[in-house]
N, C-alpha and C. Protein backbone atom coordinates (compact mmCIF):
# COMPACT_ATOMS: atom_id res chain seq x y z
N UNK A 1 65.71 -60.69 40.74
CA UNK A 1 66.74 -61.76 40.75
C UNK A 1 66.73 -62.43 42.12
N UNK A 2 67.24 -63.52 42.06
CA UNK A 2 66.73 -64.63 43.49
C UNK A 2 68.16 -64.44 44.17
N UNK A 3 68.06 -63.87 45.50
CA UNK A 3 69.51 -63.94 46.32
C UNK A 3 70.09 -65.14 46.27
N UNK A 4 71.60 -65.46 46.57
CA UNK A 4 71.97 -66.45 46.43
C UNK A 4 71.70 -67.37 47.32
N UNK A 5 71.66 -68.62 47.15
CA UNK A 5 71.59 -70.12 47.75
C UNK A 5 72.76 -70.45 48.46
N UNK A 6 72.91 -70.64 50.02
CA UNK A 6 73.58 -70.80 51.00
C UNK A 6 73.64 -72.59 50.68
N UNK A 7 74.87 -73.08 51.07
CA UNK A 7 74.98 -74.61 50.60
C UNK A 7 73.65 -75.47 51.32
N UNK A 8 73.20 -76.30 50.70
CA UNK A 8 72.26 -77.20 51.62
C UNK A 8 72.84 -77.60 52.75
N UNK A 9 71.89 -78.54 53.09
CA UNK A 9 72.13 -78.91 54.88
C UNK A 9 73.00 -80.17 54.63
N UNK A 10 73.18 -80.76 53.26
CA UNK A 10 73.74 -82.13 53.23
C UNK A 10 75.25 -81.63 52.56
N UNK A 11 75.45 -80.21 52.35
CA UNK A 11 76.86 -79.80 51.59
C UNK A 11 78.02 -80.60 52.72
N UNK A 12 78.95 -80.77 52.00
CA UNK A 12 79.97 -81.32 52.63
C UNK A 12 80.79 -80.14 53.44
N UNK A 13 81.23 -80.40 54.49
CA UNK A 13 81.80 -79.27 55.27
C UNK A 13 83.67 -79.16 54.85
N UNK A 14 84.21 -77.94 55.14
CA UNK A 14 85.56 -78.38 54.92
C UNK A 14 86.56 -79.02 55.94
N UNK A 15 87.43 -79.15 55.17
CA UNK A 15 88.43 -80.62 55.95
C UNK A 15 88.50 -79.97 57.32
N UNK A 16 88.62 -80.48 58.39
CA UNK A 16 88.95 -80.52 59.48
C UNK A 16 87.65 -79.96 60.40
N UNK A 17 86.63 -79.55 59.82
CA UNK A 17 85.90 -78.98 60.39
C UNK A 17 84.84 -79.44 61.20
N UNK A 18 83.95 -79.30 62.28
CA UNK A 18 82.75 -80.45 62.74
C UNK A 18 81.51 -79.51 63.21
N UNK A 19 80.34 -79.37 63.52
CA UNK A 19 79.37 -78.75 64.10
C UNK A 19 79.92 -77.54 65.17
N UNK A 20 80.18 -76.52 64.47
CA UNK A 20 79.98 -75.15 65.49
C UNK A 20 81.88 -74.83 65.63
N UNK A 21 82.74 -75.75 64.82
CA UNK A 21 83.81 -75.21 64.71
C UNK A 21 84.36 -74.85 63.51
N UNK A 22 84.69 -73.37 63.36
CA UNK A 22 85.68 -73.08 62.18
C UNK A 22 86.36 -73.80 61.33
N UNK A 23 86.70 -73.26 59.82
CA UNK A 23 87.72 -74.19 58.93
C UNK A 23 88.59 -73.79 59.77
N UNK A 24 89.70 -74.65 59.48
CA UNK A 24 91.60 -74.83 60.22
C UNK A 24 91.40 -74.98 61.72
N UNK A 25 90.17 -75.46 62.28
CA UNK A 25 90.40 -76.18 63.82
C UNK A 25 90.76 -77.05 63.98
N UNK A 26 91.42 -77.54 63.31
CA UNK A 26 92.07 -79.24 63.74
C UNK A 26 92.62 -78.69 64.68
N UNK A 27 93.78 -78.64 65.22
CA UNK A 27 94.10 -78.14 66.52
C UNK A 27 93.92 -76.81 67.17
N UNK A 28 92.29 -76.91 67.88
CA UNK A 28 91.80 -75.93 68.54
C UNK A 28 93.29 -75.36 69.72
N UNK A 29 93.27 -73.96 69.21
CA UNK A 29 94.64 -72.84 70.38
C UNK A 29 93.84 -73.09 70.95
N UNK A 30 94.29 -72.84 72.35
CA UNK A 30 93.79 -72.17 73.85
C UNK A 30 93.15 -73.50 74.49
N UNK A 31 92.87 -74.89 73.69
CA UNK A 31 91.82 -75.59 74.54
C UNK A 31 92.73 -76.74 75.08
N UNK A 32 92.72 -76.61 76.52
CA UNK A 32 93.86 -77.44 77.48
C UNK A 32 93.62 -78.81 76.71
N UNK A 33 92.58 -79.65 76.24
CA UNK A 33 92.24 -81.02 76.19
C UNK A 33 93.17 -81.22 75.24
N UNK A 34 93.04 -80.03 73.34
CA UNK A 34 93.05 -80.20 72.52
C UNK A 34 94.64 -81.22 72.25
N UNK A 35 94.58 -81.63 70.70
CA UNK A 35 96.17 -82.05 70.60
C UNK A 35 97.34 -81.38 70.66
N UNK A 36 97.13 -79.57 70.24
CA UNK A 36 97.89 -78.73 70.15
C UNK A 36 98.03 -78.24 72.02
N UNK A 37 97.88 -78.47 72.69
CA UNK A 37 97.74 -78.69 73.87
C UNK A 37 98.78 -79.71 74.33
N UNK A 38 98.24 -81.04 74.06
CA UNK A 38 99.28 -82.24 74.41
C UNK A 38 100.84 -81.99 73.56
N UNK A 39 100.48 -81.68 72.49
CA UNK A 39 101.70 -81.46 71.75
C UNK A 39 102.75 -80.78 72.51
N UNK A 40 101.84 -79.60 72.38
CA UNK A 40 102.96 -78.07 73.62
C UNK A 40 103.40 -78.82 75.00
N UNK A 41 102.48 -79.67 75.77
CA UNK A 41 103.14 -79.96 76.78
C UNK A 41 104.18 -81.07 76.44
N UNK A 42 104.31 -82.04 75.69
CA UNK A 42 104.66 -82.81 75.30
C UNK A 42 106.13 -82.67 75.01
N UNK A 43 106.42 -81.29 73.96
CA UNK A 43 107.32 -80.82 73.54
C UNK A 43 107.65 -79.93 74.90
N UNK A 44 107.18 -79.58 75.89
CA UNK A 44 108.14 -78.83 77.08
C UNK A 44 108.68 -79.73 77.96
N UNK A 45 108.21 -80.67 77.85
CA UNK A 45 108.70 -81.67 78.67
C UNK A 45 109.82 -82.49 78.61
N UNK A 46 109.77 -82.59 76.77
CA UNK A 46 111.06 -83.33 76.44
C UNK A 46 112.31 -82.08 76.22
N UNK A 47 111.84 -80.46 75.96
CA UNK A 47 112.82 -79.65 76.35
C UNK A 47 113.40 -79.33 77.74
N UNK A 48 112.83 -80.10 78.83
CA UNK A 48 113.18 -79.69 80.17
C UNK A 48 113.98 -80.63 80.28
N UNK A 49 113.66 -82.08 80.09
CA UNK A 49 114.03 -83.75 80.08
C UNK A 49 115.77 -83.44 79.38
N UNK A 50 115.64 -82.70 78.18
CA UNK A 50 116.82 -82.61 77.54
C UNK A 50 117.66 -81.60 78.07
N UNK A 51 117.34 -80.53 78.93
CA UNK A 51 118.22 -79.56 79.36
C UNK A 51 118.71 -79.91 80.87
N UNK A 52 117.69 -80.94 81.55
CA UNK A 52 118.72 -81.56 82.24
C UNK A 52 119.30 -81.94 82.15
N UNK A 53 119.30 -83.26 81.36
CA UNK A 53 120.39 -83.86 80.66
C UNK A 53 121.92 -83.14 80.23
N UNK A 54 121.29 -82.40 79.55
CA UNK A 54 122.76 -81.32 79.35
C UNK A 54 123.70 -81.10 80.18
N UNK A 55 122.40 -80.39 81.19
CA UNK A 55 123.61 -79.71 82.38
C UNK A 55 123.98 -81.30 83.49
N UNK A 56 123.86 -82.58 83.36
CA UNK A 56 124.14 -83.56 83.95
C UNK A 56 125.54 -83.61 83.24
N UNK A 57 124.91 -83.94 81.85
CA UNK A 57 126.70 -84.23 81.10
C UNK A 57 127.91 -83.14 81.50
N UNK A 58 127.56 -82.21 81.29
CA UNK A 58 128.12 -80.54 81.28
C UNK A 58 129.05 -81.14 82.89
N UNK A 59 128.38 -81.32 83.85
CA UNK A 59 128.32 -80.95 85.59
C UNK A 59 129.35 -82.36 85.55
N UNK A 60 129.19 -83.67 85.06
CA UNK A 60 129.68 -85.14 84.86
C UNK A 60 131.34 -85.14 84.19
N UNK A 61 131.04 -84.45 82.82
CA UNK A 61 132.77 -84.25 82.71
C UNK A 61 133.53 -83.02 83.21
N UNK A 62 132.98 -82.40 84.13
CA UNK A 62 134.04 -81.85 84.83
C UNK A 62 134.30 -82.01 86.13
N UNK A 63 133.57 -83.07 86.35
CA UNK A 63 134.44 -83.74 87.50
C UNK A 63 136.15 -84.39 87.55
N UNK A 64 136.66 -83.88 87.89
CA UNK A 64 138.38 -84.67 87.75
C UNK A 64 138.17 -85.95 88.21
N UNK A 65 139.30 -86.21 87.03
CA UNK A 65 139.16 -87.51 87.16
C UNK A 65 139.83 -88.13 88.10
N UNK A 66 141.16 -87.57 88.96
CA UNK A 66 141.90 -88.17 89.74
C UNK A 66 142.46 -87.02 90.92
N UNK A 67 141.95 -87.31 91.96
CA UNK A 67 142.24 -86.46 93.09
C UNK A 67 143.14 -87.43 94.28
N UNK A 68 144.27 -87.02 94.72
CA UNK A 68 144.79 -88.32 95.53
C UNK A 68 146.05 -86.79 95.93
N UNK A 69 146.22 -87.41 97.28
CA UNK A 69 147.46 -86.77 98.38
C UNK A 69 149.09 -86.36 96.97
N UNK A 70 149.46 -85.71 97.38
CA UNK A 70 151.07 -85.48 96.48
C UNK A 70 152.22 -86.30 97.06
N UNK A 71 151.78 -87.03 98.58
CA UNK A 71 153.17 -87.98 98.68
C UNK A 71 152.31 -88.73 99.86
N UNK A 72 153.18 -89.91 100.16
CA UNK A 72 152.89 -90.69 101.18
C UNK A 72 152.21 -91.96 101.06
N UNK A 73 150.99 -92.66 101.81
CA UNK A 73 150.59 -93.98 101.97
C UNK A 73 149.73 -93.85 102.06
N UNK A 74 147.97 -93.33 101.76
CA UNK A 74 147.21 -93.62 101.87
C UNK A 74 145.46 -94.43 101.55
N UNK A 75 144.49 -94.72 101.69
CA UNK A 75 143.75 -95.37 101.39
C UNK A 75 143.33 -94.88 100.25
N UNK A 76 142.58 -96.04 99.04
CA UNK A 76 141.72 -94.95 97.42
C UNK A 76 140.34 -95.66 97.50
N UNK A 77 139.41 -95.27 97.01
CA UNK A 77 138.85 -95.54 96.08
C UNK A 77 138.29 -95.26 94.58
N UNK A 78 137.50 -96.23 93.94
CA UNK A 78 137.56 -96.04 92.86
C UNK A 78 136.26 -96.52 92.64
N UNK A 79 135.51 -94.91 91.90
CA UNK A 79 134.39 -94.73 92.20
C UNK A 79 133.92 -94.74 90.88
N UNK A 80 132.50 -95.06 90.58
CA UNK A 80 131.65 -94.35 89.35
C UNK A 80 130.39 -93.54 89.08
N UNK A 81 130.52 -92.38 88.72
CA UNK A 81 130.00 -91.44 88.65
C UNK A 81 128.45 -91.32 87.55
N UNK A 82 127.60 -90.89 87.59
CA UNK A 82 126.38 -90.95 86.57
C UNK A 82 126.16 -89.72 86.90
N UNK A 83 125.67 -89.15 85.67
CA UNK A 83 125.05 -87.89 85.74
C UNK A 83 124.14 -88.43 84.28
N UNK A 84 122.58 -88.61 84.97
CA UNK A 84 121.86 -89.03 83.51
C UNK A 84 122.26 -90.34 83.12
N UNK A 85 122.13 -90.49 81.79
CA UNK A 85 122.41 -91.76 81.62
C UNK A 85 124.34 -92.40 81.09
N UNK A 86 125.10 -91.42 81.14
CA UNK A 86 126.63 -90.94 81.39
C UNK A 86 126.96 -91.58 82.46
N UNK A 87 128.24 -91.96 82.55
CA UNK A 87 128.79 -92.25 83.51
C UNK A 87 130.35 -92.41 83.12
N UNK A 88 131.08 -92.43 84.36
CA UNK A 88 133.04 -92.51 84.15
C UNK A 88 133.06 -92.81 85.74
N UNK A 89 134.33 -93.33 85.19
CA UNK A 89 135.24 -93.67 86.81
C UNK A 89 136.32 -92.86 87.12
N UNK A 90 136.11 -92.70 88.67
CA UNK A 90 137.06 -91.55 88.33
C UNK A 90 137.99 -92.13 90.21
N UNK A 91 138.74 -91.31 90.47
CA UNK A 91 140.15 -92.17 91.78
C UNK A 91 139.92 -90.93 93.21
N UNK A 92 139.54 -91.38 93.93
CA UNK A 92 139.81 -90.37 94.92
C UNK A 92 140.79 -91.30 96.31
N UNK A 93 142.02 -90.72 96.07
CA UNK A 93 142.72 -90.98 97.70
C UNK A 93 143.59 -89.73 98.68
N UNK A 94 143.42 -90.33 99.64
CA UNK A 94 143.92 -88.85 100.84
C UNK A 94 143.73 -89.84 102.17
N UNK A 95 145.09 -89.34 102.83
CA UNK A 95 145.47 -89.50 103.93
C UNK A 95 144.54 -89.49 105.34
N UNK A 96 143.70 -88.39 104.93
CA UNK A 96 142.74 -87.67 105.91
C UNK A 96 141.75 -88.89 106.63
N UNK A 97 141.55 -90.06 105.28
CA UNK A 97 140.51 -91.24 105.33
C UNK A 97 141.35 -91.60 106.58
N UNK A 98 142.42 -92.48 106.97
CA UNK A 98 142.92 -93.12 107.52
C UNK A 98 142.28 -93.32 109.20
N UNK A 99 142.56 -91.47 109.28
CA UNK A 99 141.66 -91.03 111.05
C UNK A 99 140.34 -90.72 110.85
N UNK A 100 139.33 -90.67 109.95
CA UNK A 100 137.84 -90.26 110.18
C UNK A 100 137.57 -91.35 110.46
N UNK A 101 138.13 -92.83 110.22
CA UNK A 101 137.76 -93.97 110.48
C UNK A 101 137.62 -94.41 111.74
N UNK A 102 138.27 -93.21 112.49
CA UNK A 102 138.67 -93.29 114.19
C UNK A 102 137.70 -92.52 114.63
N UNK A 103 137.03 -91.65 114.04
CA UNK A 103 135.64 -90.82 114.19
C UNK A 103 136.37 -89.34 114.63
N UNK A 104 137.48 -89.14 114.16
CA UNK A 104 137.99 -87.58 113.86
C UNK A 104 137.80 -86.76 112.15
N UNK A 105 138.02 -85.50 112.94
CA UNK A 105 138.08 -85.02 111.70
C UNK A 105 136.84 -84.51 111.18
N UNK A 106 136.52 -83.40 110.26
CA UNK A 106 135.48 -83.44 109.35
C UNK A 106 134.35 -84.91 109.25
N UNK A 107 133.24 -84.45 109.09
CA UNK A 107 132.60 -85.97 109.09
C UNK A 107 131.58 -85.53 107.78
N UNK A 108 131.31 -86.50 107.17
CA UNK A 108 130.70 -86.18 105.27
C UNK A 108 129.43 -86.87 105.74
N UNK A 109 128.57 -86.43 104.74
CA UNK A 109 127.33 -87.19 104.49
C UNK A 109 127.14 -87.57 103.26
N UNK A 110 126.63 -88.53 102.87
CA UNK A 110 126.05 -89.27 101.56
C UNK A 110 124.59 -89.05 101.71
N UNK A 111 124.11 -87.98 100.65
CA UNK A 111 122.78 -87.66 100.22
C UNK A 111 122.29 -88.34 98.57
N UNK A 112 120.78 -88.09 98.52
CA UNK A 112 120.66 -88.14 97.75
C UNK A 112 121.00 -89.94 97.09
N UNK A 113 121.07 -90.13 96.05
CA UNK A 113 120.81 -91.33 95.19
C UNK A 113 122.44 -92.13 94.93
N UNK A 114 122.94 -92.03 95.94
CA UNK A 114 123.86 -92.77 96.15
C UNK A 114 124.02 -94.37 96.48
N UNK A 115 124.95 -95.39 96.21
CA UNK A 115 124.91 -96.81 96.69
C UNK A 115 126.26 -96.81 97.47
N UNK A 116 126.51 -97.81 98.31
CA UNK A 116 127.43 -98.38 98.40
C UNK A 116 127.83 -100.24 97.72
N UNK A 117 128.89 -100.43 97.96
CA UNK A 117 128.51 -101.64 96.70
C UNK A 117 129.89 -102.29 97.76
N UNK A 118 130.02 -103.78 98.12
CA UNK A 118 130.99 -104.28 98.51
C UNK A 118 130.59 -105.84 97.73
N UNK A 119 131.83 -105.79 96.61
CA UNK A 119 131.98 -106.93 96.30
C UNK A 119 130.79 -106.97 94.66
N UNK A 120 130.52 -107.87 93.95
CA UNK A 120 129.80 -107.62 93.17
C UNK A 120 127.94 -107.40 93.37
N UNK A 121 127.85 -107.48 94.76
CA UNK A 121 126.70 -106.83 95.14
C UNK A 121 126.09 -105.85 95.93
N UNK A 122 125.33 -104.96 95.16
CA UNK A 122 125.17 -103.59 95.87
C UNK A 122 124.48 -103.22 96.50
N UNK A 123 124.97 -103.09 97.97
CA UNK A 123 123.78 -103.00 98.99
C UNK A 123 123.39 -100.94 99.59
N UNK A 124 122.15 -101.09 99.25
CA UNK A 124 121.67 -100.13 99.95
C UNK A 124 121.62 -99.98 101.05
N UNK A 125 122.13 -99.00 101.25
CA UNK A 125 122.42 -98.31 103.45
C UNK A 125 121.29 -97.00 103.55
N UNK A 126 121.63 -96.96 104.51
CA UNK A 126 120.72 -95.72 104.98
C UNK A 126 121.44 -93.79 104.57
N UNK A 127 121.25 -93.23 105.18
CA UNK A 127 121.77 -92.06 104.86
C UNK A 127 122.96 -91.70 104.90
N UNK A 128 123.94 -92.61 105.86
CA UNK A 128 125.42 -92.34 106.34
C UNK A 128 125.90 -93.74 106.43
N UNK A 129 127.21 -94.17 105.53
CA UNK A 129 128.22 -95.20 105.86
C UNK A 129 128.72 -95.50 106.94
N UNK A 130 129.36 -96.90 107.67
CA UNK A 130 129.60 -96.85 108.43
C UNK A 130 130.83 -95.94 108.74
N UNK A 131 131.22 -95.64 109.94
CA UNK A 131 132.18 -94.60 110.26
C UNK A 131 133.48 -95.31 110.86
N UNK A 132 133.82 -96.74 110.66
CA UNK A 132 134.54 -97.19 110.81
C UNK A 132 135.06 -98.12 109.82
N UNK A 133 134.85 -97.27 108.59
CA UNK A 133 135.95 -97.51 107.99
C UNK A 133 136.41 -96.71 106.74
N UNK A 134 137.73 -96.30 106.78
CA UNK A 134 138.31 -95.29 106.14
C UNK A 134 138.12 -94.50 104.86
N UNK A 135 137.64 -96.14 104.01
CA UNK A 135 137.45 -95.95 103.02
C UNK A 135 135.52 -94.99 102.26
N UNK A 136 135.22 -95.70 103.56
CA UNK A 136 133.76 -94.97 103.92
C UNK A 136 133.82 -93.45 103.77
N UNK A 137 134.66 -93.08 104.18
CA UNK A 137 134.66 -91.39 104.44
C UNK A 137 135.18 -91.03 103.37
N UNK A 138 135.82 -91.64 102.12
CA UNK A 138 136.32 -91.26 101.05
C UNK A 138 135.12 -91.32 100.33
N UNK A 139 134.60 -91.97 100.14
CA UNK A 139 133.27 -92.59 99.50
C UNK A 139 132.13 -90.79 99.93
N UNK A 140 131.75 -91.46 100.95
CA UNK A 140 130.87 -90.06 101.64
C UNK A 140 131.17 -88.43 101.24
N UNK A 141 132.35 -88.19 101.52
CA UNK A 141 133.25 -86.90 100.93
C UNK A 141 132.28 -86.61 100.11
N UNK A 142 133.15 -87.45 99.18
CA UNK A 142 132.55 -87.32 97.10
C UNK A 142 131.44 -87.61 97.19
N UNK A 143 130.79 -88.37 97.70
CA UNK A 143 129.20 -88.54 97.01
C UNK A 143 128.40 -86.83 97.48
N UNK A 144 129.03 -86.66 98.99
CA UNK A 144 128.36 -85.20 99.16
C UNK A 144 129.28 -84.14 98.38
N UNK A 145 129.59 -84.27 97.31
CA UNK A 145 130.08 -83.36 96.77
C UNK A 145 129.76 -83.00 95.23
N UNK A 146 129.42 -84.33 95.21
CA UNK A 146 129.11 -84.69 93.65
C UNK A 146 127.32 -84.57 93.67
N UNK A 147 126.74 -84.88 94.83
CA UNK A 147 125.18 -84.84 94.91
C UNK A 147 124.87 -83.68 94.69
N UNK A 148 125.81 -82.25 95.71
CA UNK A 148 125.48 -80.74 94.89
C UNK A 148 125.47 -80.53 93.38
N UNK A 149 125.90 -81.42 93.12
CA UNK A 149 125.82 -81.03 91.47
C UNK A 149 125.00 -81.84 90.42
N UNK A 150 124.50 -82.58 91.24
CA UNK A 150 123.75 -83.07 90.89
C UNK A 150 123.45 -84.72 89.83
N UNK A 151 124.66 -85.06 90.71
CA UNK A 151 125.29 -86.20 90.24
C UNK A 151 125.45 -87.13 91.28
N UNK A 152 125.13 -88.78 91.02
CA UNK A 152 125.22 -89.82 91.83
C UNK A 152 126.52 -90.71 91.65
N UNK A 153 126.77 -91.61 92.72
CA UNK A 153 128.05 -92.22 92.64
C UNK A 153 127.95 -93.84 93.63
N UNK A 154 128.65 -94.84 92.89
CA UNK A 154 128.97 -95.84 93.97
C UNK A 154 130.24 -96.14 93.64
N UNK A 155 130.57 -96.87 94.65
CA UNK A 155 132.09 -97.50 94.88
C UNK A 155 132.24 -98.97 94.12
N UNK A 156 133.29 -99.13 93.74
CA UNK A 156 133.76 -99.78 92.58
C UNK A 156 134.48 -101.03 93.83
N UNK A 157 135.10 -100.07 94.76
CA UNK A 157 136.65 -101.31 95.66
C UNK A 157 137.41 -100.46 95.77
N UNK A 158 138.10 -100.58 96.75
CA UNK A 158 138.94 -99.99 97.47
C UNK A 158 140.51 -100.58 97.35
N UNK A 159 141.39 -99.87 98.16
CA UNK A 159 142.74 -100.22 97.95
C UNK A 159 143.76 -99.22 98.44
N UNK A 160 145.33 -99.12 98.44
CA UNK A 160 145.42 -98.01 99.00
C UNK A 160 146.83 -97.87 97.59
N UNK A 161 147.30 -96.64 97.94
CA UNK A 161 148.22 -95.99 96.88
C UNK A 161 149.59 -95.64 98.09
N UNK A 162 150.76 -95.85 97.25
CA UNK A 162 151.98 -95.38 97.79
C UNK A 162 152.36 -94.00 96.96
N UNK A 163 152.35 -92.88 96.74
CA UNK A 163 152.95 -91.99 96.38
C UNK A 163 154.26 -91.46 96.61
N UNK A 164 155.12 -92.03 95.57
CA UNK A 164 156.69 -91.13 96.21
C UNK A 164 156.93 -90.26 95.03
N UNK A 165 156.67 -89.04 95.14
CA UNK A 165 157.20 -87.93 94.14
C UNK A 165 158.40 -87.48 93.94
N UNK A 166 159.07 -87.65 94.67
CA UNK A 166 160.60 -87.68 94.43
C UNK A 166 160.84 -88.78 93.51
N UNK A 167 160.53 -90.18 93.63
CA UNK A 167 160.64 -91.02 92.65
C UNK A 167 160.12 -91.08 91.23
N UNK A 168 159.08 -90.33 91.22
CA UNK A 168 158.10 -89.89 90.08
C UNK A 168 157.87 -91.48 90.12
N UNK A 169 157.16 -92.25 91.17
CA UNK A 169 156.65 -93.51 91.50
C UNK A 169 155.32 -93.35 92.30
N UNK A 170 153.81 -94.29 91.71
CA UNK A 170 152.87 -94.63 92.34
C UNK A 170 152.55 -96.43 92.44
N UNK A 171 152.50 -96.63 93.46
CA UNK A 171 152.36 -98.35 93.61
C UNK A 171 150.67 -98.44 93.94
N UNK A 172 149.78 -99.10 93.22
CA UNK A 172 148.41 -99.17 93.83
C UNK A 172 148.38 -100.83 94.47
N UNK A 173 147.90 -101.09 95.65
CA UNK A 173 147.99 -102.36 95.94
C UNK A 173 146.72 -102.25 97.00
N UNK A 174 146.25 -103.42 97.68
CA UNK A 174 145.73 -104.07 98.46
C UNK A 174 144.26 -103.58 98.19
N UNK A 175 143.28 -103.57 99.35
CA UNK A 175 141.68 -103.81 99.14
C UNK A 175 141.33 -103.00 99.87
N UNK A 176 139.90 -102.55 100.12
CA UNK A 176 139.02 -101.91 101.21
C UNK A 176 137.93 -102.87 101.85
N UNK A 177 138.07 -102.93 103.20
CA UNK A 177 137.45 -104.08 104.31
C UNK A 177 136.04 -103.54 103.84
N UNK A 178 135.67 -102.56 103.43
CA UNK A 178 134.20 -102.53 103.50
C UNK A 178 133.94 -102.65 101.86
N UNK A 179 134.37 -101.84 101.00
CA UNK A 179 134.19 -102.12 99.31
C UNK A 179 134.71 -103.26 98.78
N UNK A 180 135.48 -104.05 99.46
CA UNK A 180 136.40 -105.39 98.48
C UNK A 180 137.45 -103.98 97.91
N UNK A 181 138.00 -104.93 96.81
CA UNK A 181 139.35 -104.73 96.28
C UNK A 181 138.82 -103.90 95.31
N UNK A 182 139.25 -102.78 94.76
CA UNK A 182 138.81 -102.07 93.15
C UNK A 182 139.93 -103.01 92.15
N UNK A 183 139.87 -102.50 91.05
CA UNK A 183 140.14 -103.30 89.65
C UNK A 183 141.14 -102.38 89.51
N UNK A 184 142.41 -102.52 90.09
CA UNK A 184 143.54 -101.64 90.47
C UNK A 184 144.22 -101.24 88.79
N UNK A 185 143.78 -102.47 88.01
CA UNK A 185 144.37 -102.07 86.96
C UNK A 185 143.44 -100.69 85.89
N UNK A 186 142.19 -100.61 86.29
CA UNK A 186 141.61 -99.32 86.21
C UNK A 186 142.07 -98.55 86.76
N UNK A 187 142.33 -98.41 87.98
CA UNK A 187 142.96 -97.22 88.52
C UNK A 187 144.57 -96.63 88.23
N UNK A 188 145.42 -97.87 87.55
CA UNK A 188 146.18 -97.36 87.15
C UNK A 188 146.45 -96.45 85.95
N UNK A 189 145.18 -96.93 84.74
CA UNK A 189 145.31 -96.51 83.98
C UNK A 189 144.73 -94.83 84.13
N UNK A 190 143.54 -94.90 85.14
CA UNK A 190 143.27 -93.45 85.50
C UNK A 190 144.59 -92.64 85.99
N UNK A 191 146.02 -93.00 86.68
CA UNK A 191 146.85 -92.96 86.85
C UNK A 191 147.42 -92.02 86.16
N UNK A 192 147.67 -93.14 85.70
CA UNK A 192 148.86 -93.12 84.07
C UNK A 192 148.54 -91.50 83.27
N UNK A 193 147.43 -91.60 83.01
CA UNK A 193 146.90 -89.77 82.12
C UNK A 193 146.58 -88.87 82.73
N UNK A 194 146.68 -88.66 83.96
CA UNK A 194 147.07 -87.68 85.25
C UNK A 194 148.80 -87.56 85.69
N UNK A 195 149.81 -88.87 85.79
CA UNK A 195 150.58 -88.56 85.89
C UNK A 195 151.46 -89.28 84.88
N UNK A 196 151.66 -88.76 83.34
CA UNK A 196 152.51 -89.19 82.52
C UNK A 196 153.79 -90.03 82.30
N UNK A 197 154.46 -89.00 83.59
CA UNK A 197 155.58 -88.96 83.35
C UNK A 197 156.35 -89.52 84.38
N UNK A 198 155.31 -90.79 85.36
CA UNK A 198 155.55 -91.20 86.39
C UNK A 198 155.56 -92.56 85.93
N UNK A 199 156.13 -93.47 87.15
CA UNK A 199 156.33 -94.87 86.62
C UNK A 199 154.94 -95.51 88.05
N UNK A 200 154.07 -96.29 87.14
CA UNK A 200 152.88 -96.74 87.64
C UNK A 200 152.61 -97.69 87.77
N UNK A 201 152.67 -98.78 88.68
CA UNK A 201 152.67 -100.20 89.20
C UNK A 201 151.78 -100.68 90.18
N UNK A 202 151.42 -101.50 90.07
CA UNK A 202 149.96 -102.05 91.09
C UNK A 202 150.25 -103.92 91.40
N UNK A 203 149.51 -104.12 92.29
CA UNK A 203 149.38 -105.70 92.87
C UNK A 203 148.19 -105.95 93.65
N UNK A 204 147.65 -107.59 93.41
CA UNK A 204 146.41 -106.87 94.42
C UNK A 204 146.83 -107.66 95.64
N UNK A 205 148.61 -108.19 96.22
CA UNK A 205 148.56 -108.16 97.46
C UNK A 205 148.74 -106.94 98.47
N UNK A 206 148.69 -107.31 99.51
CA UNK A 206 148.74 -106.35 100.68
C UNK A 206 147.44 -105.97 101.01
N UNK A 207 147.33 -104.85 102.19
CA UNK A 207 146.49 -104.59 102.48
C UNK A 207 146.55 -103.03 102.60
């Protein structure tokens, strides 16, 4: 009896297959070039891309939204925050601004991917704001605080806040010489759902 006949040289090969590679190599394992290769990196990349992301959002809403002195007169701004492609506005004022502007006090740095912005155009500075002016050091604070976490920030405008807690009264009024004026009526409303149960009023005279 005649051993069997191995396919000719013109047999058709099976699907995916080519000269000197196995059936089911369409995506050769192990070979860096292959597609199963690009794929894997492809797919780690958009799992890294996405778990930053996460922890941006995660790190972004728990920033408070409104940090400001419990009584008295001092300078705000009103900042906006990005983490990724996220972002919120959120109020920082304190007394403390008033004298770093005098070059006392704690002194902040602004790292990292920060702007400053005066007026509707946003100019890029160097590593540190100027130090003469108040609102600068409010700005600086937060941006070095918010950059540990990995979050960027610019200034919206400035202005300053009256706090009387005995009155359960906040007045937001006037501007910042280096940011322009913020959009006080944003800041009131950031206000307003921090302090409920207070009576909340703004103007954009004064200074």
């Amino acid at each position: 009896m005649a051993a069997p006949q191995g396919p000719g040289p013109n047999a058709a090969s099976p699907p995916g297959c080519g000269r000197g590679q196995p059936a089911g190599a369409d995506w050769p394992v192990g070979r860096e070039g292959g597609r199963l290769g690009r794929a894997r990196r492809w797919l780690g990349a958009a799992a890294e891309g996405a778990g930053r992301a996460g922890m941006a959002g995660a790190a972004l809403s728990a920033v408070p939204a409104v940090q400001i002195d419990g009584h008295g007169v001092f300078k705000y701004v009103l900042l906006r925050v990005r983490g990724g492609a996220a972002h919120r506005d959120i109020v920082r004022g304190h007394g403390w601004a008033e004298y770093h502007g005098e070059g006392r006090g704690p002194r902040g740095g602004c790292r990292g991917p920060t702007r400053l912005r005066r007026g509707p155009a946003r100019l890029r500075r160097g590593p540190r704001a100027p130090r003469s002016l108040p609102a600068a050091d409010l700005f600086e604070r937060t941006a070095e605080e918010l950059a540990r976490h990995g979050l960027s920030c610019e200034c919206l405008g400035g202005g300053r806040l009256a706090h009387r807690p005995e009155e359960r009264k906040i007045h937001v009024y006037g501007y910042s010489v280096g940011f322009g004026r913020a959009d006080h009526a944003v800041t009131t409303e950031k206000l307003k759902a921090e302090y409920p149960d207070y009576e909340i009023t703004w103007a954009d005279e004064g200074y």
